[in-house]
Protein backbone atom coordinates (compact mmCIF):
# COMPACT_ATOMS: atom_id res chain seq x y z
CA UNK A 1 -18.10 -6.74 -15.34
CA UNK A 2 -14.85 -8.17 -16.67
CA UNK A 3 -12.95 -5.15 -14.64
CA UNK A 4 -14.91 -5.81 -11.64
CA UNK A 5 -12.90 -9.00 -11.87
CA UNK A 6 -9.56 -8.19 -12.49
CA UNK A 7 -10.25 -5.79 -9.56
CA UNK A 8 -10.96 -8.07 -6.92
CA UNK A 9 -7.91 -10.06 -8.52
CA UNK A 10 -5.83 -7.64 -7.94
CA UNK A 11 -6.67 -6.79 -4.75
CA UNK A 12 -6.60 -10.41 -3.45
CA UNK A 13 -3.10 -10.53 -5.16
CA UNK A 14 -1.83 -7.36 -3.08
CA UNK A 15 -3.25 -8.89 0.13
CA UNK A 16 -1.44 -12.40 -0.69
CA UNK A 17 1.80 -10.06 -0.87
CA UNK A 18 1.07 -8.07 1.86
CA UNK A 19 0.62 -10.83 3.86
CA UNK A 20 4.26 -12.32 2.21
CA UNK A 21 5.77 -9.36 2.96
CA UNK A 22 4.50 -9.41 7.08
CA UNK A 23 5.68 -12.71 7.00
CA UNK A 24 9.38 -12.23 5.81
CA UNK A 25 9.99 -9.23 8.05
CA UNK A 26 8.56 -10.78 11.47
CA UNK A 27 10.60 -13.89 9.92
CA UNK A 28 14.02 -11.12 9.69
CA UNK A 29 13.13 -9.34 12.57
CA UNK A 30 12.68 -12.66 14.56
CA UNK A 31 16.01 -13.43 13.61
CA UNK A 32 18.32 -10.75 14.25
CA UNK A 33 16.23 -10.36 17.87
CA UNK A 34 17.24 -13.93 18.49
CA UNK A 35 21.20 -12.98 17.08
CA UNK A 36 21.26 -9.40 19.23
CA UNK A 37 19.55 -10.64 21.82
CA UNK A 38 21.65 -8.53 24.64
CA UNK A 39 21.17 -5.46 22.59
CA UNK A 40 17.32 -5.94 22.20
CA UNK A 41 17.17 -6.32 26.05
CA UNK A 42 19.35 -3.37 26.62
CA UNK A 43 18.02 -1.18 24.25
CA UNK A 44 13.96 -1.41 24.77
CA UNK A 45 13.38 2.37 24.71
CA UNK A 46 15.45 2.61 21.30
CA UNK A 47 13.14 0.11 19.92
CA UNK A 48 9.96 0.73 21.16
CA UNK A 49 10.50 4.48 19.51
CA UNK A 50 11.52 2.59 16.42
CA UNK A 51 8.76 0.64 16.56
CA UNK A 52 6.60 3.58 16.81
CA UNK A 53 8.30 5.20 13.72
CA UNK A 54 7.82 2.06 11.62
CA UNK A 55 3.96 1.91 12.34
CA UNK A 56 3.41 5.83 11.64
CA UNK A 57 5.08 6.18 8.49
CA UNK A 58 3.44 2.45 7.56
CA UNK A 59 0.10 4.71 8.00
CA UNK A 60 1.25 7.59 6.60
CA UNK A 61 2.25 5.75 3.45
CA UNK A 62 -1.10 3.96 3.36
CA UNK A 63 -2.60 7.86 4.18
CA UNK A 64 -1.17 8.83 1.30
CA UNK A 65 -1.61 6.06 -1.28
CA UNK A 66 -5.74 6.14 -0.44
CA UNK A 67 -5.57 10.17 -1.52
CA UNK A 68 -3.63 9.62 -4.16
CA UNK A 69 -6.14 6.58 -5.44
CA UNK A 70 -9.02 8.59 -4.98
CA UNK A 71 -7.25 11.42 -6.80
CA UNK A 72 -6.40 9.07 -9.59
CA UNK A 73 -10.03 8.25 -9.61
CA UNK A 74 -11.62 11.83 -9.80
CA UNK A 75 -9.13 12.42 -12.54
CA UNK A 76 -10.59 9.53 -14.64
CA UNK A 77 -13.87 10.58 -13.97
CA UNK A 78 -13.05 14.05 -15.31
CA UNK A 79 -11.46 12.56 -18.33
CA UNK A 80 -14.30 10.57 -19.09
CA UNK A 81 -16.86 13.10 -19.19
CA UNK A 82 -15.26 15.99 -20.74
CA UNK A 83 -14.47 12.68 -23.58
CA UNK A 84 -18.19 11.97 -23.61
CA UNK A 85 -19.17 14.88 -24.82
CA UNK A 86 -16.58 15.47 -27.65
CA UNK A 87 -18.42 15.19 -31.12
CA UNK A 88 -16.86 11.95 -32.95
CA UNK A 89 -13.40 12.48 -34.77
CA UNK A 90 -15.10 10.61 -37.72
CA UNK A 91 -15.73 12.79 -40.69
CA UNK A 92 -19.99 12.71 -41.33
């Protein structure tokens, strides 16, 4: 039960910082937009395929942190039965 915990803990800790993290970039990005303003409006193609290369390897990266969770997971799984059925170290 007490991991159950610290797992919805963590998670609602990695959303706070994802959230952060959103925050500070459109807070950047807003920014330098407002500073390059004349290259931003001269520029839109540039940026819109920037744009588009930001949000595919954002999902690619989240792609590839799921498999590798789920990975993790089997893994653990496996390690926990083949250690189940071990006799005890302790001599009888």
């Amino acid at each position: 039960m007490a991991s159950a915990s610290r797992a919805t803990s963590s998670r609602h800790r990695a959303t706070r910082l994802a959230l952060l993290d959103a925050f500070t970039v459109g807070a950047g990005l807003g920014y330098l937009a407002r500073e390059y303003r004349e290259v931003v409006v001269a520029n839109p193609a540039v940026i819109g395929l920037t744009l588009l290369f930001v949000f595919a390897a954002g999902y690619l990266i989240r792609t590839a942190a799921r498999a590798l969770r789920r990975a993790g997971s089997r893994v653990d799984a496996i390690f926990a039965e083949e250690l189940g059925k071990k006799p005890s170290p302790r001599p009888r």
